[in-house]
C-alpha atoms as a PDB file:
ATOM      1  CA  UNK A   1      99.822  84.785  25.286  1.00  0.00           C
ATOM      2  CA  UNK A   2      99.125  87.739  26.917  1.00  0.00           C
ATOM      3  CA  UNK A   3      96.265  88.595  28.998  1.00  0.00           C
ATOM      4  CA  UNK A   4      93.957  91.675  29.120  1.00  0.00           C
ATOM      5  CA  UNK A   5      94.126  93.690  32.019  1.00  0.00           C
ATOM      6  CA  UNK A   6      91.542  93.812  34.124  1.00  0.00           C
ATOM      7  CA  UNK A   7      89.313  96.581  34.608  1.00  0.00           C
ATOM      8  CA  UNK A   8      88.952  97.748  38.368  1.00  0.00           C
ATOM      9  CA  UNK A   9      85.082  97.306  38.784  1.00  0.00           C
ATOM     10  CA  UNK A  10      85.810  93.216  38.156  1.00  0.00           C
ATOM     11  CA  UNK A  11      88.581  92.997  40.845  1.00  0.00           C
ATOM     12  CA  UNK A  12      86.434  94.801  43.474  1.00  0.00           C
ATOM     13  CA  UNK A  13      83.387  93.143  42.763  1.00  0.00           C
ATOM     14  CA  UNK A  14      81.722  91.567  45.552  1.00  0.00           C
ATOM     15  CA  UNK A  15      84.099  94.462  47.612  1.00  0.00           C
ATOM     16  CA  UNK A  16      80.719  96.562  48.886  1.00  0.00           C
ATOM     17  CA  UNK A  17      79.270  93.366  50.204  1.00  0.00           C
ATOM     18  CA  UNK A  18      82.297  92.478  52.144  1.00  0.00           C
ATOM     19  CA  UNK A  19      82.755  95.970  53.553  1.00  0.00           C
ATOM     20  CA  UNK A  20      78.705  96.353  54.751  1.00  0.00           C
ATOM     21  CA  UNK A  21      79.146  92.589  56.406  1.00  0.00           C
ATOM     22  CA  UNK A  22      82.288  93.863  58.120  1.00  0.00           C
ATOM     23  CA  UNK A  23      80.547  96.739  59.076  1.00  0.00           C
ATOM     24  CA  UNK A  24      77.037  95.129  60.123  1.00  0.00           C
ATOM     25  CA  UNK A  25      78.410  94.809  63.774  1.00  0.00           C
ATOM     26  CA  UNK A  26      79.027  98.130  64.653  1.00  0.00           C
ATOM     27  CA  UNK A  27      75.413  99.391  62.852  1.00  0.00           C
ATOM     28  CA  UNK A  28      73.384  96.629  64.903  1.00  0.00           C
ATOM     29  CA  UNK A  29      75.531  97.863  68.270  1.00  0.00           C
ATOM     30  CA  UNK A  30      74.933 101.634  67.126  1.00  0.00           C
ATOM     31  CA  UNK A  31      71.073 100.278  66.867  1.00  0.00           C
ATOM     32  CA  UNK A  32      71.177  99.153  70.234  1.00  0.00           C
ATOM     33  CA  UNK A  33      72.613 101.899  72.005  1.00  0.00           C
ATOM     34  CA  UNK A  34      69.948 104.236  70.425  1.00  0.00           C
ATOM     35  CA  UNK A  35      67.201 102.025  71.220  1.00  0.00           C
ATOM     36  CA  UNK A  36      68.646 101.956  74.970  1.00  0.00           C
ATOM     37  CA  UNK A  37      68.672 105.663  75.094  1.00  0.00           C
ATOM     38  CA  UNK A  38      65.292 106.526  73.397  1.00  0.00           C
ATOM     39  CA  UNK A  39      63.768 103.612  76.354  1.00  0.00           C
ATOM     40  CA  UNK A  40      65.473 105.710  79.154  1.00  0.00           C
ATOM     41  CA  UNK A  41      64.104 108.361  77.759  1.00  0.00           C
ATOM     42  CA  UNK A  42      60.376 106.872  77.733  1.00  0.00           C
ATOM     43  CA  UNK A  43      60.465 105.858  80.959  1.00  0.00           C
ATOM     44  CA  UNK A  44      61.894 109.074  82.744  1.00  0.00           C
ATOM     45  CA  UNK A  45      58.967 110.891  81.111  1.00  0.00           C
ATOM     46  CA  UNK A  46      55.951 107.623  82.104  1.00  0.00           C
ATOM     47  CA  UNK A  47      58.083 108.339  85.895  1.00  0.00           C
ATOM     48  CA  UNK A  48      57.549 111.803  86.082  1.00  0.00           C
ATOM     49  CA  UNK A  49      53.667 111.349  84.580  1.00  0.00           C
ATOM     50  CA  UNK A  50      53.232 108.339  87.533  1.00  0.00           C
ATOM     51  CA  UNK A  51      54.690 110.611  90.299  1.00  0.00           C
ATOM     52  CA  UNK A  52      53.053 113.314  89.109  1.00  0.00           C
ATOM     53  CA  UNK A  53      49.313 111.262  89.346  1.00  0.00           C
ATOM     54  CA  UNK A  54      50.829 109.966  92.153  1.00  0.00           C
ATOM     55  CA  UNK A  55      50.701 113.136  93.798  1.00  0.00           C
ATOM     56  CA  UNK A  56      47.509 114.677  92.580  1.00  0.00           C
ATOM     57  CA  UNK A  57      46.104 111.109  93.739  1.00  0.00           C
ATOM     58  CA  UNK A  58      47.213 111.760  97.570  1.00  0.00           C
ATOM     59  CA  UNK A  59      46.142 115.538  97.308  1.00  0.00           C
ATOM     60  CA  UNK A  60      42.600 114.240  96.231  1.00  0.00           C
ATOM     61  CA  UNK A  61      42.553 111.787  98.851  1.00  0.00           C
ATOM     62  CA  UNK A  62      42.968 108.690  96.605  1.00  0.00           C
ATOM     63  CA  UNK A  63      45.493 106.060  96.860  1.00  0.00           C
ATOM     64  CA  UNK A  64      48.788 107.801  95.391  1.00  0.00           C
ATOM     65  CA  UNK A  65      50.698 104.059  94.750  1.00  0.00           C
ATOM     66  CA  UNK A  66      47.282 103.080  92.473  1.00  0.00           C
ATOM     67  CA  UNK A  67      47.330 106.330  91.164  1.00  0.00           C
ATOM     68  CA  UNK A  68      50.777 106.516  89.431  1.00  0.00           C
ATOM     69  CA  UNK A  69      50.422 102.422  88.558  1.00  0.00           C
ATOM     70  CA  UNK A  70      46.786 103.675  86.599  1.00  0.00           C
ATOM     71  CA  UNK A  71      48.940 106.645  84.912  1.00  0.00           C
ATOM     72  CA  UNK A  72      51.235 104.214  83.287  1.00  0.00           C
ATOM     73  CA  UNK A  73      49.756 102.450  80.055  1.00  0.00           C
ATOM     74  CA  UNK A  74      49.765  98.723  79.719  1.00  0.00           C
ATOM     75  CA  UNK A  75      53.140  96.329  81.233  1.00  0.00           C
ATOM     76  CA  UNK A  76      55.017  99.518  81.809  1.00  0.00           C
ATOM     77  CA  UNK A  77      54.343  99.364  85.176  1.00  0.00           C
ATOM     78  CA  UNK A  78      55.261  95.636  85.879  1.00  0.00           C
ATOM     79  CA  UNK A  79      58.790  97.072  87.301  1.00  0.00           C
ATOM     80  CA  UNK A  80      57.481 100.126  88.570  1.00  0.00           C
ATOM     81  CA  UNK A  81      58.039 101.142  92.344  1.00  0.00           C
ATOM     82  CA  UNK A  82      56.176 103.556  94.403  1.00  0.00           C
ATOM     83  CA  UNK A  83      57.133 104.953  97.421  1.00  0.00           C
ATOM     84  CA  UNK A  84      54.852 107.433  99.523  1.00  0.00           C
ATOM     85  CA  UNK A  85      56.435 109.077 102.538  1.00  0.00           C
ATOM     86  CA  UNK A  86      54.427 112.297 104.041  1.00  0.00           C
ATOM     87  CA  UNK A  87      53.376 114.581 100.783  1.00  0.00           C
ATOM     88  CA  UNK A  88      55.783 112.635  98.556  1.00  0.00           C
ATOM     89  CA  UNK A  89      55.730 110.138  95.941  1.00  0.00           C
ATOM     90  CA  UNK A  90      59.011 108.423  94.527  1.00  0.00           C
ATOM     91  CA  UNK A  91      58.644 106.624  91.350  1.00  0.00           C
ATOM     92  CA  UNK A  92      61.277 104.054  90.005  1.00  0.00           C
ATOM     93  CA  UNK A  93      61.197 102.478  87.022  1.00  0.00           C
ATOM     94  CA  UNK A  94      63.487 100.278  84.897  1.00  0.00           C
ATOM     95  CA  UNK A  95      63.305 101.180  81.390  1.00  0.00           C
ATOM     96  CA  UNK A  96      63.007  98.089  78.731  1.00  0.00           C
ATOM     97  CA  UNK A  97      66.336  96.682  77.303  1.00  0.00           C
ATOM     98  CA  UNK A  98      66.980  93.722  74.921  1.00  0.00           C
ATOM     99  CA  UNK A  99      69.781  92.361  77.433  1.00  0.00           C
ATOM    100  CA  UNK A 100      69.130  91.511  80.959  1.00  0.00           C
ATOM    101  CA  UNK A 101      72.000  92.739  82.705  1.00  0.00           C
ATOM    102  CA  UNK A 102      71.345  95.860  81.180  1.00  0.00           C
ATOM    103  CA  UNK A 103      67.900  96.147  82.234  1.00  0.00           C
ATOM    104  CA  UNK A 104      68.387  95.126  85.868  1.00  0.00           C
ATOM    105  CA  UNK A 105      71.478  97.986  86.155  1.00  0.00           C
ATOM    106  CA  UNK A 106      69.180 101.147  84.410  1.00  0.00           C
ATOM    107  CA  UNK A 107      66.469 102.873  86.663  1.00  0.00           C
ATOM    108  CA  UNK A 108      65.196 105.868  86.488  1.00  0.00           C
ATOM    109  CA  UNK A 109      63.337 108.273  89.267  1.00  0.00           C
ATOM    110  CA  UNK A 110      61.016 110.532  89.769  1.00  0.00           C
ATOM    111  CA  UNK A 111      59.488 112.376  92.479  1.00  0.00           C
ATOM    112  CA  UNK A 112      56.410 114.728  92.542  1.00  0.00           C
ATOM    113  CA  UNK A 113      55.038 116.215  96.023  1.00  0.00           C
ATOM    114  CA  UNK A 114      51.940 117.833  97.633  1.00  0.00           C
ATOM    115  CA  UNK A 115      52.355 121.174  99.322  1.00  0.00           C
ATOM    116  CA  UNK A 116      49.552 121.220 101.974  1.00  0.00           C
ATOM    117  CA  UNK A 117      48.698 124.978 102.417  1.00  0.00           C
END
């Protein structure tokens, strides 16, 4: 008794399922590393806005360290850093990151500075 042959959609059925599992690694790193990159991003630019009110802060005659922490919206500024030295202000931030030893090895840095004239 001889059987049918079989048609090529029922021996790769279920193939599709098998390749996107295989696959579902490398899209949730690829997730990652853009999520990583688009956080570095955000906090180079809420750096440059703290150093920046930082700045315009100690050129008022304001407190430049409360003046870039007030420029930086909600827990942003939990890991923020100010420095002040002479008409300067140095901001350093670490950006957010799923993993911790990622987080503690990315910081980014800004500096903004007051020209007296």
């Amino acid at each position: 008794m001889r059987h049918p042959p079989r048609r090529a959609a029922e021996s790769e059925q279920g193939q599709a399922s098998v390749e996107l599992f295989g696959a579902l690694p490398a899209l949730l790193l690829l997730g990652l590393i853009i999520f990583q990159l688009l956080a570095v991003g955000y906090a180079s630019v809420l750096a440059g806005s703290a150093a920046e009110a930082g700045a315009l802060a100690l050129a008022g005659g304001g407190d430049p360290r409360r003046g870039a922490r007030d420029a930086v919206p909600g827990a942003s500024g939990v890991r923020m850093r100010v420095e002040v030295s002479g008409g300067r202000v140095e901001v350093r931030m670490h950006p957010p990151s799923p993993l911790a030893a990622v987080a503690e090895r990315l910081e980014v840095r800004a500096e903004a500075s007051v020209v007296e004239g």
